[in-house]
C-alpha atoms as a PDB file:
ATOM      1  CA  UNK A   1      27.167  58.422  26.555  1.00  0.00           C
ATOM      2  CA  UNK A   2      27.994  60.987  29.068  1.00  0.00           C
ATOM      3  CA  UNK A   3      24.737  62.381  31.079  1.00  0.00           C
ATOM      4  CA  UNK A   4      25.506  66.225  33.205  1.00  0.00           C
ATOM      5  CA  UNK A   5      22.887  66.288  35.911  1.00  0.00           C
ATOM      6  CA  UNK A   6      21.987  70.419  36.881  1.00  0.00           C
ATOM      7  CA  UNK A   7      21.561  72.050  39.647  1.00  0.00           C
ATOM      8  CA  UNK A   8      21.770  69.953  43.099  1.00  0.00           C
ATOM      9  CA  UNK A   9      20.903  66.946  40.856  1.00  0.00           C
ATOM     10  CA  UNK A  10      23.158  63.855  41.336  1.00  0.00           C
ATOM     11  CA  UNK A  11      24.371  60.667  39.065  1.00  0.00           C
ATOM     12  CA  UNK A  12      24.561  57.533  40.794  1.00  0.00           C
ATOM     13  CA  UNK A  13      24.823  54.064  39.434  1.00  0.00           C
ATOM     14  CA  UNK A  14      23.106  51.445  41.052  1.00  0.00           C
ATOM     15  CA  UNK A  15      25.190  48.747  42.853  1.00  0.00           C
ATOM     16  CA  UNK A  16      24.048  45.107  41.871  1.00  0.00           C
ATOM     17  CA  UNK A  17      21.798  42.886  44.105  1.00  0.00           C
ATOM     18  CA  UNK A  18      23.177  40.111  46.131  1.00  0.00           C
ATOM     19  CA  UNK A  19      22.986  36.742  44.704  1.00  0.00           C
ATOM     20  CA  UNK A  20      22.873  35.155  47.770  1.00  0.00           C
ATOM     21  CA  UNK A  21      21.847  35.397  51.462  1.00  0.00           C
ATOM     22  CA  UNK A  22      24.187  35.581  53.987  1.00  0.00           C
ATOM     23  CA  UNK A  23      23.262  32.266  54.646  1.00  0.00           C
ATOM     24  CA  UNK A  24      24.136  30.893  50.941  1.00  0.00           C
ATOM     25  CA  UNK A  25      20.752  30.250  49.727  1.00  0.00           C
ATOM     26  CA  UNK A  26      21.333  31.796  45.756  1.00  0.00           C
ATOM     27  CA  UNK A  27      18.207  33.825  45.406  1.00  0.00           C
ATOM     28  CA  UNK A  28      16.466  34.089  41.813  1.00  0.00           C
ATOM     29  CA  UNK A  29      15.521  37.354  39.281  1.00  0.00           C
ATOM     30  CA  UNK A  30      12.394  37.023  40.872  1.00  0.00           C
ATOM     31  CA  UNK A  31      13.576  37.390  44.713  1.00  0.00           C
ATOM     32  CA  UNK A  32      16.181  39.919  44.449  1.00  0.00           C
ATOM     33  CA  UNK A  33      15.092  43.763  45.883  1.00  0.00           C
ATOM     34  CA  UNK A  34      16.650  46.666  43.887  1.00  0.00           C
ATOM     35  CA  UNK A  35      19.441  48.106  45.913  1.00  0.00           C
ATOM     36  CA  UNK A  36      19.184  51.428  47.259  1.00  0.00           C
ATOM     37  CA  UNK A  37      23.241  51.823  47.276  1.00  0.00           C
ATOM     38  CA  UNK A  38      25.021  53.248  44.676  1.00  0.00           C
ATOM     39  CA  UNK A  39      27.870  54.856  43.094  1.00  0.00           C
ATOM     40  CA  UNK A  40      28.008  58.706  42.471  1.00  0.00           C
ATOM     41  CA  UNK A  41      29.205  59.079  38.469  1.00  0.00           C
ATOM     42  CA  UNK A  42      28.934  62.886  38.594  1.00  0.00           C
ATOM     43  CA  UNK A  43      27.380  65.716  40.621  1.00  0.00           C
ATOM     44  CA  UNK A  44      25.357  69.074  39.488  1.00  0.00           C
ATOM     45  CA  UNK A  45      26.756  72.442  39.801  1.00  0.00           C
ATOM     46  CA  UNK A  46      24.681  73.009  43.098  1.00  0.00           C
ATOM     47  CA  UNK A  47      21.937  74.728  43.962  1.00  0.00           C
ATOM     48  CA  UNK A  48      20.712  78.435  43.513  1.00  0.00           C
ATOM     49  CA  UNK A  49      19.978  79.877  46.455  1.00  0.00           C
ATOM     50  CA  UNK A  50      17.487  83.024  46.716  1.00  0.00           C
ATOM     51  CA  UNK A  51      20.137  85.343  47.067  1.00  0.00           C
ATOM     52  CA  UNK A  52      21.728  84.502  43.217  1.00  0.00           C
ATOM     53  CA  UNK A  53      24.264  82.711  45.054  1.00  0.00           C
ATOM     54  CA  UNK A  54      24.858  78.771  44.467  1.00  0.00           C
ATOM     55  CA  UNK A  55      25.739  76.471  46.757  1.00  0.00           C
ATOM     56  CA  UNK A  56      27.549  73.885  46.022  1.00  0.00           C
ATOM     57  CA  UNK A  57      27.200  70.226  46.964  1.00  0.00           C
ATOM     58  CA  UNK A  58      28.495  68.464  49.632  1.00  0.00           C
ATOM     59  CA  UNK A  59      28.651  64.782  47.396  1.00  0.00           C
ATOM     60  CA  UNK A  60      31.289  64.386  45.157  1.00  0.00           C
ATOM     61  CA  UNK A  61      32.335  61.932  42.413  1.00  0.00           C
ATOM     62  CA  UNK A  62      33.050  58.557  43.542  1.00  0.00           C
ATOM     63  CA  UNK A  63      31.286  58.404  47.017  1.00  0.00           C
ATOM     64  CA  UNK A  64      29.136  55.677  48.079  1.00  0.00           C
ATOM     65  CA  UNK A  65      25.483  56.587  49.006  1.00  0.00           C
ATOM     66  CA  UNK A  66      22.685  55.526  50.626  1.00  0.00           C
ATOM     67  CA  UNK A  67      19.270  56.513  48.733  1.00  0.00           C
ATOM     68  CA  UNK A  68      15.577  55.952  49.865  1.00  0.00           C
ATOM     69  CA  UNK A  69      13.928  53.002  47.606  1.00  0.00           C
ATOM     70  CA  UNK A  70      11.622  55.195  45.506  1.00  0.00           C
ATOM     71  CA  UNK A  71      13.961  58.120  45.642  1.00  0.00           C
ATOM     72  CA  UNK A  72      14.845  60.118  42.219  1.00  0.00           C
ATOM     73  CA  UNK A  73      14.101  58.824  38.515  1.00  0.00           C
ATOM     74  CA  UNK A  74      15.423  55.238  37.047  1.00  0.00           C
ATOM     75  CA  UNK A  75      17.668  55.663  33.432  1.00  0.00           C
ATOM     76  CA  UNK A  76      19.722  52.742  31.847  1.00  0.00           C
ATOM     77  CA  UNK A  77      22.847  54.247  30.490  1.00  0.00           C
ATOM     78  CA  UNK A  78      24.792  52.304  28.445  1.00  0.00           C
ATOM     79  CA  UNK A  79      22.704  48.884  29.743  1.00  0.00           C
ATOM     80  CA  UNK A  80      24.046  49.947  33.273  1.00  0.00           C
ATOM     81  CA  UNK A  81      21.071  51.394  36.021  1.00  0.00           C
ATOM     82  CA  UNK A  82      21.419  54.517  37.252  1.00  0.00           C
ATOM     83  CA  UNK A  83      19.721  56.902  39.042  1.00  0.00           C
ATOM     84  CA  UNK A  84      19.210  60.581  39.071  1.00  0.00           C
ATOM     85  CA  UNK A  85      18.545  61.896  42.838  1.00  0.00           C
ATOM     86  CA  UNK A  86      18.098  65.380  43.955  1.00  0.00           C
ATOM     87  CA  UNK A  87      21.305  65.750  46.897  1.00  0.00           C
ATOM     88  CA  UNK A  88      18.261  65.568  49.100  1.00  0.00           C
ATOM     89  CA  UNK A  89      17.078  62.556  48.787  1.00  0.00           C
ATOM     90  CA  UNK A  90      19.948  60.969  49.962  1.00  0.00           C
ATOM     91  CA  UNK A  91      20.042  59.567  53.021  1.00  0.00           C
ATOM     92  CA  UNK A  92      23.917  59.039  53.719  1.00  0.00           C
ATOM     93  CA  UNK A  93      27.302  58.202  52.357  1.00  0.00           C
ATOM     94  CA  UNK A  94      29.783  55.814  53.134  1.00  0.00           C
ATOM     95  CA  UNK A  95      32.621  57.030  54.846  1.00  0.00           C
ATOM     96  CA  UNK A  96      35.993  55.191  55.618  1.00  0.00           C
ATOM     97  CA  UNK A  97      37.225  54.788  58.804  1.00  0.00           C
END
């Protein structure tokens, strides 16, 4: 399935919790926090500004985001977790050095 967010909207998919601590203890279901990384999978067209004029976004396809931990709206696509955030809510992306 292929899912278009609109407008300043962003697609990421959720990265998968640790399974262990740094220190090796192998945590349970139970244990494990949601991550609030992900993956963008596809960006909106951007947003509307008052003037008729849209802005585009500053994300793009691929980048590797930080997101608050009850940011944007949960969806399972394809059995896979994904989020869709508002460029907003996004706290910061990953950038190589």
């Amino acid at each position: 399935m292929k899912v278009r967010p609109l407008a300043d909207r962003v697609l990421v998919e959720i990265l998968e919790a640790e399974e262990k601590t740094k220190g090796g203890i192998i945590l349970p279901d139970t244990a494990k926090e949601e991550k609030t990384e992900g993956k963008v999978i596809a960006v909106g067209a951007g947003k509307t500004l008052e003037s008729g004029k849209v802005q585009p976004l500053e994300l793009k396809k691929g980048d590797r985001v930080l997101f608050g931990k009850y940011a944007g709206d949960d969806i399972v696509i394809d059995g896979i977790k994904h989020k869709i955030l508002k460029e907003s809510e996004i706290l910061a992306v990953y950038e190589k050095e």
